[in-house]
N, C-alpha and C. Protein backbone atom coordinates (compact mmCIF):
# COMPACT_ATOMS: atom_id res chain seq x y z
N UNK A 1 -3.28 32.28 45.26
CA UNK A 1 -4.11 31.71 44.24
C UNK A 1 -3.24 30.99 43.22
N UNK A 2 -4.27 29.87 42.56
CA UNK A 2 -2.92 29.24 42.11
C UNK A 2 -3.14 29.69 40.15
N UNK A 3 -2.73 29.61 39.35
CA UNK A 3 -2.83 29.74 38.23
C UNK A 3 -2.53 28.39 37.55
N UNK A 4 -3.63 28.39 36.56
CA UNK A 4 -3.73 27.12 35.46
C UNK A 4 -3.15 27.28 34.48
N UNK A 5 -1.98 26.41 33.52
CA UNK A 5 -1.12 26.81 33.04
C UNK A 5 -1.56 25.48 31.63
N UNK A 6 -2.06 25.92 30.42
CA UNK A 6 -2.67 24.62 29.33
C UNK A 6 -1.37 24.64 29.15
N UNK A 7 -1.14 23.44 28.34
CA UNK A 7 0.38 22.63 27.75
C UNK A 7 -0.75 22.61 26.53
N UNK A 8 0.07 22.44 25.24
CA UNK A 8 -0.51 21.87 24.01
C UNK A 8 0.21 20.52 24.07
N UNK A 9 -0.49 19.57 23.87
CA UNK A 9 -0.41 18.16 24.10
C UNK A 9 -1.15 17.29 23.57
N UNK A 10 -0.79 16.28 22.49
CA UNK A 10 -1.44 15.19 21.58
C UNK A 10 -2.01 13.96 21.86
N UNK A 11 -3.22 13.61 22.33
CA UNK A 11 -4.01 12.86 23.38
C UNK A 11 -4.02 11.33 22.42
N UNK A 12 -4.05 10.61 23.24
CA UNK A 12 -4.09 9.25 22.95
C UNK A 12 -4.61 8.53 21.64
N UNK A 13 -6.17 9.44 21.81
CA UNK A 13 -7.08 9.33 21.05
C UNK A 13 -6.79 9.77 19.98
N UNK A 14 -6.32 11.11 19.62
CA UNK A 14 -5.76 11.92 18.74
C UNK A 14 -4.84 10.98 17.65
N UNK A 15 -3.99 10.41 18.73
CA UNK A 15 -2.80 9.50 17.89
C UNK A 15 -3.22 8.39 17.38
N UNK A 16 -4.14 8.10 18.12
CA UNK A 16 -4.95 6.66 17.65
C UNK A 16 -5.66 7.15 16.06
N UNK A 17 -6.39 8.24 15.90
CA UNK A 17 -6.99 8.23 14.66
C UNK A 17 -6.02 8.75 13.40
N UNK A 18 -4.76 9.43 14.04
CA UNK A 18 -3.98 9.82 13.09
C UNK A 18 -3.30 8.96 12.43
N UNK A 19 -2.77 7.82 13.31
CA UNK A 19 -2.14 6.02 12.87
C UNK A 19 -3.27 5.35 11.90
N UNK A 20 -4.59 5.65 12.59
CA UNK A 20 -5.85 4.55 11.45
C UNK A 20 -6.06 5.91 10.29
N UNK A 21 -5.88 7.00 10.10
CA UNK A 21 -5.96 7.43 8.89
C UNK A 21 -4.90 7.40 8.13
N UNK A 22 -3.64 7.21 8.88
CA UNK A 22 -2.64 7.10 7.74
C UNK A 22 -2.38 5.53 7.27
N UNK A 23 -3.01 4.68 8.00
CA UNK A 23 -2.65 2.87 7.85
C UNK A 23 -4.05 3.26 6.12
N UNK A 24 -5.15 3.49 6.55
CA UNK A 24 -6.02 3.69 5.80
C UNK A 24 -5.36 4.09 4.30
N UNK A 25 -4.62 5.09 4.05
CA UNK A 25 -4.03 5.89 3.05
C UNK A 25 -2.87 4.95 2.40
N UNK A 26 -2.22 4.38 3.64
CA UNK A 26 -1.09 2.96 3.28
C UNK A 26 -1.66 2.22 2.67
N UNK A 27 -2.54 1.78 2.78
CA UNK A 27 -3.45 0.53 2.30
C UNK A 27 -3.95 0.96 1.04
N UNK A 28 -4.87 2.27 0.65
CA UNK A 28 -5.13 2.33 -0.75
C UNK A 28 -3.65 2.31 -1.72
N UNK A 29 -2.63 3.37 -1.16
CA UNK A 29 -1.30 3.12 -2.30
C UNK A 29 -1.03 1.91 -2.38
N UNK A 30 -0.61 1.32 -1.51
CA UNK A 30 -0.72 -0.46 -1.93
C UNK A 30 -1.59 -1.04 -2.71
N UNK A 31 -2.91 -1.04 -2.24
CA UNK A 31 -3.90 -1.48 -3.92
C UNK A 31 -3.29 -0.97 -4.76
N UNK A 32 -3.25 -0.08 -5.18
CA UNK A 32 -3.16 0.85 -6.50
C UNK A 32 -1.35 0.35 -7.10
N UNK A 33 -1.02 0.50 -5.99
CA UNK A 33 1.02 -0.06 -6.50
C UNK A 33 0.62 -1.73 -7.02
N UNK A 34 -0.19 -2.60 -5.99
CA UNK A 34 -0.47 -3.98 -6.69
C UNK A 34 -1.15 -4.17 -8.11
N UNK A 35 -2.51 -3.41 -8.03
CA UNK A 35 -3.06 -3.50 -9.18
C UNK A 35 -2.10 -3.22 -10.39
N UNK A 36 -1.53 -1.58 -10.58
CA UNK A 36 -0.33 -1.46 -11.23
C UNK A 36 0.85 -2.50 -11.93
N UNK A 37 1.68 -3.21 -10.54
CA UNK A 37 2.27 -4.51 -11.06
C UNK A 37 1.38 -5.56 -11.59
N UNK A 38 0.24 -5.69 -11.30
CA UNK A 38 -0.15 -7.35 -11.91
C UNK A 38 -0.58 -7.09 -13.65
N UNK A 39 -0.92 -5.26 -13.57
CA UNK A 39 -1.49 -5.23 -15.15
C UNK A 39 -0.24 -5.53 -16.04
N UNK A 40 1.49 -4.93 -14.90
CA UNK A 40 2.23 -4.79 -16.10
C UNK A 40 2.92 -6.34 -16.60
N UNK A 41 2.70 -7.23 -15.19
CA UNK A 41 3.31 -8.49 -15.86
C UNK A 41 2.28 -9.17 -17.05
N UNK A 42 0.65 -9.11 -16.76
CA UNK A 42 -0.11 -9.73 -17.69
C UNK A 42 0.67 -8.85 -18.56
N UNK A 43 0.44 -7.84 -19.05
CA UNK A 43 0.96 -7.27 -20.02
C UNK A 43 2.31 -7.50 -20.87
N UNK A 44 2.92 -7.92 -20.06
CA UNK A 44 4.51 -8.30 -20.52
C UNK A 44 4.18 -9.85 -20.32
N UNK A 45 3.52 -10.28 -20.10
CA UNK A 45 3.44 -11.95 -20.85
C UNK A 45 2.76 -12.03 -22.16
N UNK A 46 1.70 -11.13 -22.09
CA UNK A 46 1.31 -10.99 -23.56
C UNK A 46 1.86 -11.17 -24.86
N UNK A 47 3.03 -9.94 -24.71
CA UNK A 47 4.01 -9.70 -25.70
C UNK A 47 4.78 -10.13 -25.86
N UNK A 48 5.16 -11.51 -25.02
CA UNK A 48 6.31 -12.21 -24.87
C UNK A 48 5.32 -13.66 -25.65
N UNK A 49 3.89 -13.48 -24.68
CA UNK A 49 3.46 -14.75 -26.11
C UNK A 49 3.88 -14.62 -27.33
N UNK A 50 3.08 -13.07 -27.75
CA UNK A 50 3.32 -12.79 -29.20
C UNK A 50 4.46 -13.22 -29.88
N UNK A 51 5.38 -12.50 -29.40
CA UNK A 51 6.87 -12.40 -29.88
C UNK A 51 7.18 -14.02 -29.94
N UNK A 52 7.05 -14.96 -29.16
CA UNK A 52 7.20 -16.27 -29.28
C UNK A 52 6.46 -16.87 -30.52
N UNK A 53 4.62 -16.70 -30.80
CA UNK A 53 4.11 -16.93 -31.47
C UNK A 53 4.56 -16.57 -33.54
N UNK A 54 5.02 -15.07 -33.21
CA UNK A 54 5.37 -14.54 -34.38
C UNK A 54 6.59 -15.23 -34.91
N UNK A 55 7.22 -15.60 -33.98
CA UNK A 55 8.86 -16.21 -33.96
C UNK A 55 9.01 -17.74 -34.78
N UNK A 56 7.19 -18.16 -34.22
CA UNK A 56 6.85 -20.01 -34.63
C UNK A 56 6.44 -19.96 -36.37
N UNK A 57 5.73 -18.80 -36.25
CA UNK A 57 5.01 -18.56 -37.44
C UNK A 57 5.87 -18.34 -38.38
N UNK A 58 6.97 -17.40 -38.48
CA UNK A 58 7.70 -17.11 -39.25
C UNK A 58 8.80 -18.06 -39.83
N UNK A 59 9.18 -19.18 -39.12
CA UNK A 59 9.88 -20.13 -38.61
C UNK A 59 9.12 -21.51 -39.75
N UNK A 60 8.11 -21.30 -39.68
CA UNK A 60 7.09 -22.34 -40.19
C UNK A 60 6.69 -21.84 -41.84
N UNK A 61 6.85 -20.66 -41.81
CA UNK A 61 6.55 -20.07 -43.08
C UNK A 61 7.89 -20.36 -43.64
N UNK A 62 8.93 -20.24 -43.50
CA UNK A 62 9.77 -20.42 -44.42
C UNK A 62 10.38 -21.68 -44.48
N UNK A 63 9.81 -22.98 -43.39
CA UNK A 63 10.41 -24.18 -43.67
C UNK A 63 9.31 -24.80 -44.90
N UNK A 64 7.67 -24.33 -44.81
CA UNK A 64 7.06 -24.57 -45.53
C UNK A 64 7.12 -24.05 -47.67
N UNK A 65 7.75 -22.71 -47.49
CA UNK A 65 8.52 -22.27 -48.64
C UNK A 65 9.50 -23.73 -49.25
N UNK A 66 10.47 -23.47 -48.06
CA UNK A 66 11.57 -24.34 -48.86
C UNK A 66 11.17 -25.54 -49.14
N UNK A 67 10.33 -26.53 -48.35
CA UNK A 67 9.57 -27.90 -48.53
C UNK A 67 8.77 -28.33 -49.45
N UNK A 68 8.11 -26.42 -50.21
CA UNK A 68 7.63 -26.87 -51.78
C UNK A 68 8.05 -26.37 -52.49
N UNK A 69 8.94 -25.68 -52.27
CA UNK A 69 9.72 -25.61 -53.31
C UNK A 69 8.38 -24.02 -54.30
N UNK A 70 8.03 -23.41 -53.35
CA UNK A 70 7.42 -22.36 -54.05
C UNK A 70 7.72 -21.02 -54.59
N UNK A 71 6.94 -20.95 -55.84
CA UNK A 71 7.45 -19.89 -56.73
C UNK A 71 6.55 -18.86 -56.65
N UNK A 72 7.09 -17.47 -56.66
CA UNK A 72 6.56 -16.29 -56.59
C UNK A 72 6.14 -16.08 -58.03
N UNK A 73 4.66 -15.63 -58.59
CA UNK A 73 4.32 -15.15 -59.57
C UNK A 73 4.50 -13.71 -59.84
N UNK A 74 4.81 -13.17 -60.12
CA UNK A 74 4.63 -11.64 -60.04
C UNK A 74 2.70 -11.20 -60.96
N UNK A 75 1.84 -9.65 -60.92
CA UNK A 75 0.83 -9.88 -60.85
C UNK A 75 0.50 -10.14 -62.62
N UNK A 76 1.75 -9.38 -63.24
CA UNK A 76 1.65 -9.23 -64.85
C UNK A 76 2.05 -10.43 -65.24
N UNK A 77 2.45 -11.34 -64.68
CA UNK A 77 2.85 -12.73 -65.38
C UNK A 77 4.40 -12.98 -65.49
């Protein structure tokens, strides 16, 4: 008589859904890593406007000082 002997063994199919659940899982960290980078460059262009803008302003405020020649009142006179 002959005896049947199971092997534990990982079927085609098996591997097939274990590759599409982990491509699946690849794919959300990627959204989430992209979304991540695009908030931080808007974000860091922002502040790089600013910092440019504050830079014009300040720049403009004191060529406009010296151009009239303006005097600080103090509030008591």
């Amino acid at each position: 008589m002959r005896t049947i002997t199971y092997r534990s063994a990982v079927t085609l199919v098996e591997i097939l859904i274990a590759t599409s659940v982990f491509a699946l899982f690849m794919l959300s960290v990627f959204g989430v890593f992209e979304y991540s980078r695009a908030s931080f460059e808007t974000g860091s262009w922002r502040i790089q406007r600013q910092k440019h803008a504050q830079t014009f302003l300040l720049r403009l405020k004191d060529l406009l000082e010296r151009s009239n020649h303006a005097y600080t009142i103090a509030p008591n006179g």
